[in-house]
C-alpha atoms as a PDB file:
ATOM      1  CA  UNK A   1       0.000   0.000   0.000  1.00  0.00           C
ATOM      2  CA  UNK A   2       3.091   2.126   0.784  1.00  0.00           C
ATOM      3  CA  UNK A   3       4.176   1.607  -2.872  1.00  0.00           C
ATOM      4  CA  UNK A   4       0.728   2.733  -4.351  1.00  0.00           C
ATOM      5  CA  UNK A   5       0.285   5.981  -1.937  1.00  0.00           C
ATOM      6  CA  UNK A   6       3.653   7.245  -2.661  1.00  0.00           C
ATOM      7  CA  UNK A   7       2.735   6.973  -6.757  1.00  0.00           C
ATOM      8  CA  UNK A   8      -0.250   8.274  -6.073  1.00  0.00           C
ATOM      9  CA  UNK A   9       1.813  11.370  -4.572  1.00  0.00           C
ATOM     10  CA  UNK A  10       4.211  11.394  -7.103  1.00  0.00           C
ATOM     11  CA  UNK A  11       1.290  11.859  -9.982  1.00  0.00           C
ATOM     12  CA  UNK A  12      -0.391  14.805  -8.035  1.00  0.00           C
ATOM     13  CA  UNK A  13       2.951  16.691  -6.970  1.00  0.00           C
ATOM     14  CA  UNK A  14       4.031  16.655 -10.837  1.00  0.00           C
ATOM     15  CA  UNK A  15       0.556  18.067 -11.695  1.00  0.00           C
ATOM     16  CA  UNK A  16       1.162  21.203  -9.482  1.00  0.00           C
ATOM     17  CA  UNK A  17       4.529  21.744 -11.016  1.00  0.00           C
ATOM     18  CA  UNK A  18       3.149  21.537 -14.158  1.00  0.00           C
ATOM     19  CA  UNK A  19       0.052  23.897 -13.241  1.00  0.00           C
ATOM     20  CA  UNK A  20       2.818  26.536 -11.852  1.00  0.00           C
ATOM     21  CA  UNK A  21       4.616  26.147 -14.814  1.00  0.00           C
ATOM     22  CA  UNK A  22       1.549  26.680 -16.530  1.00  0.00           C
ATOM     23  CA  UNK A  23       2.490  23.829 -18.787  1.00  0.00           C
ATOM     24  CA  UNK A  24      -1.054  22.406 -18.390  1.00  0.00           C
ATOM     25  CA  UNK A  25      -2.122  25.210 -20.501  1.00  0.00           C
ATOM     26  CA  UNK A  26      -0.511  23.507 -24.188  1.00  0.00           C
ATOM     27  CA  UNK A  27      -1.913  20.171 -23.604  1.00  0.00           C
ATOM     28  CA  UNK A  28      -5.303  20.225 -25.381  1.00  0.00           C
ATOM     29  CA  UNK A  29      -8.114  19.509 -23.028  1.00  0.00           C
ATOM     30  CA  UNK A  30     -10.494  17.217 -25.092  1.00  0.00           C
ATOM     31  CA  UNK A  31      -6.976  15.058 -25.083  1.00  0.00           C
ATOM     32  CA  UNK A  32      -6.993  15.290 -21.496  1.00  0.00           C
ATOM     33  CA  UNK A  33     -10.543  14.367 -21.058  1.00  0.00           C
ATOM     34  CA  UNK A  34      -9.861  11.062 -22.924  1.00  0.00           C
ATOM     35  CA  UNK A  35      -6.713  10.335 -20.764  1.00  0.00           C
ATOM     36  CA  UNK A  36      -8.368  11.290 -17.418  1.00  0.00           C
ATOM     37  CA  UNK A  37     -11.363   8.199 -18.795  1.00  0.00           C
ATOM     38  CA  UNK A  38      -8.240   5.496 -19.756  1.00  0.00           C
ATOM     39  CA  UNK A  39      -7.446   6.247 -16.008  1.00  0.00           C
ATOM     40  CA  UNK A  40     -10.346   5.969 -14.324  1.00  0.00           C
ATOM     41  CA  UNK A  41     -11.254   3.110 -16.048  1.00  0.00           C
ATOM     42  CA  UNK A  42      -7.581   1.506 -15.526  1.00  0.00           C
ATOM     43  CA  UNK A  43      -8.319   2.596 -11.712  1.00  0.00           C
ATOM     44  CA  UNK A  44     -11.571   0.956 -11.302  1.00  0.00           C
ATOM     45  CA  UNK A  45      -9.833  -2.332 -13.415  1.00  0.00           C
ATOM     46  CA  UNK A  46      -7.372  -2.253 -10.336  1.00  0.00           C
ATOM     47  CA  UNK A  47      -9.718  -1.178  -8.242  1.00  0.00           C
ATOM     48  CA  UNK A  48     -10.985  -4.713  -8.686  1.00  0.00           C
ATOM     49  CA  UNK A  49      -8.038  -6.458  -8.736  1.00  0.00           C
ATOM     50  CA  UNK A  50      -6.417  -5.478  -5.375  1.00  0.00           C
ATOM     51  CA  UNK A  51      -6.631  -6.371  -1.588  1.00  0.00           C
ATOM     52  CA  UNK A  52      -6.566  -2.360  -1.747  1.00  0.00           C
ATOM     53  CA  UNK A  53      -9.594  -1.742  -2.965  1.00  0.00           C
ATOM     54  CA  UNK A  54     -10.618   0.953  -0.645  1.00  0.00           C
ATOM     55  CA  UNK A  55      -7.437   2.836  -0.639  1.00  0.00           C
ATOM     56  CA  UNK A  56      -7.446   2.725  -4.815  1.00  0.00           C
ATOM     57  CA  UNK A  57     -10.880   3.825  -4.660  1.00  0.00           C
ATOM     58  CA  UNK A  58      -9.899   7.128  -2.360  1.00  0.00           C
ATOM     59  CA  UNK A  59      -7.194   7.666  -4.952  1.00  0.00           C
ATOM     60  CA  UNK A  60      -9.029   7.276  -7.838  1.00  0.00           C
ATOM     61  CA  UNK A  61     -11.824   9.890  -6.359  1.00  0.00           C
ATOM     62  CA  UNK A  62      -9.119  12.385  -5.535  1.00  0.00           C
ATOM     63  CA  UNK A  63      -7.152  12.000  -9.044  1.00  0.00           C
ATOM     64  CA  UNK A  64     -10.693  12.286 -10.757  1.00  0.00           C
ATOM     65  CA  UNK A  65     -11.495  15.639  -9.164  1.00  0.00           C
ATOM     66  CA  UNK A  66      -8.337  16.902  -9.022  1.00  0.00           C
ATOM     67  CA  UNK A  67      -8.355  16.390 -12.973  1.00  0.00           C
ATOM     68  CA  UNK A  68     -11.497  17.697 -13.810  1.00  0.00           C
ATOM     69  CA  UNK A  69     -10.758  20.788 -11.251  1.00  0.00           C
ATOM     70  CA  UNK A  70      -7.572  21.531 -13.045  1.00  0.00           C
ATOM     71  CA  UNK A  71      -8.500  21.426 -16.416  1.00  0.00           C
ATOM     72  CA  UNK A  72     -11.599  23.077 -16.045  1.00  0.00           C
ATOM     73  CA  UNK A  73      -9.332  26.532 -15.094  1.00  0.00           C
ATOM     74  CA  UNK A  74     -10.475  26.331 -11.258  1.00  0.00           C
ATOM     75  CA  UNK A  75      -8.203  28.523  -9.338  1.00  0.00           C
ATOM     76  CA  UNK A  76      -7.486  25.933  -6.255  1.00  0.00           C
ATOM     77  CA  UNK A  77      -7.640  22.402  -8.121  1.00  0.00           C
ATOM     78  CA  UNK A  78      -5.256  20.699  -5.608  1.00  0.00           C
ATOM     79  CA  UNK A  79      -7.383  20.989  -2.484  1.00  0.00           C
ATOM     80  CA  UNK A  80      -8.736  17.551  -2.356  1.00  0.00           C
ATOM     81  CA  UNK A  81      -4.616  16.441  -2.903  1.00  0.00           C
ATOM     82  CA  UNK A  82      -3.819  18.722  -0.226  1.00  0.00           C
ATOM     83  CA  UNK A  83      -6.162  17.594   2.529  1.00  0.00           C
ATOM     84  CA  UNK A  84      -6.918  12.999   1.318  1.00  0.00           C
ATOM     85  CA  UNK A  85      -4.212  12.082   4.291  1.00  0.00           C
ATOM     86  CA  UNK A  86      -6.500  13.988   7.001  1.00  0.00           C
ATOM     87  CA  UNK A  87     -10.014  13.738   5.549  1.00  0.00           C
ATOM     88  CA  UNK A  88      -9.170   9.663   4.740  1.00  0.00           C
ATOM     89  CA  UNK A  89      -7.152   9.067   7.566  1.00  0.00           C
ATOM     90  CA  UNK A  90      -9.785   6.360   8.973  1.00  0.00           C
ATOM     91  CA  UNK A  91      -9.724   4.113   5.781  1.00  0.00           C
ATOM     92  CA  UNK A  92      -6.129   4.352   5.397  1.00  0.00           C
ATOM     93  CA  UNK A  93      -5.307   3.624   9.310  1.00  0.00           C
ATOM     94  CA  UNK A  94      -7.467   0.271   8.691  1.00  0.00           C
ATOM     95  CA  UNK A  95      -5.747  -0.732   5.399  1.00  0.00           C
ATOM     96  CA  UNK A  96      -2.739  -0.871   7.292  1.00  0.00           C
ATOM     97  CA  UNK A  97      -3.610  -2.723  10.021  1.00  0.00           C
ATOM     98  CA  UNK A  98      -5.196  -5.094   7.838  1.00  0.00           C
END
């Protein structure tokens, strides 16, 4: 799980560089908007797949909003990035001890 959180990290952190960089602004959005779908559907695929499934699914939720936040030109898309660890804390703490 460990492994997963910290690429889940890894994703979002490089999207906020790229949103300060304002590199997000070449990429055509219609091409985002297919990727973002290949994702989700990859996620829920995994979803499936893993003793994780919770966890995956919290990810999945946050990378889905955070996308459609950033690319729809909101001013704050990396709030629900910012605050997953303390508003999921609960299902994460009983992954773990799992």
């Amino acid at each position: 799980m460990e492994e997963i959180q910290q690429k889940f990290d890894d994703i979002l952190i490089s999207l906020k560089v790229l949103k300060k960089g304002s590199c997000s602004l070449c990429l055509d959005k219609e091409l985002m908007r297919d990727l973002s779908q290949i994702l989700w559907i990859s996620i829920l695929y995994m979803n499936k797949q893993s003793p994780h499934f919770r966890v995956i699914g919290v990810f999945a939720e946050i990378l889905s909003e955070t996308l459609v936040d950033l690319f729809g030109d909101m001013e704050e898309p990396f709030v629900a990035f910012d605050s997953y660890k303390e508003n999921y804390d609960k299902i994460f703490l009983q992954e773990i001890e799992q």
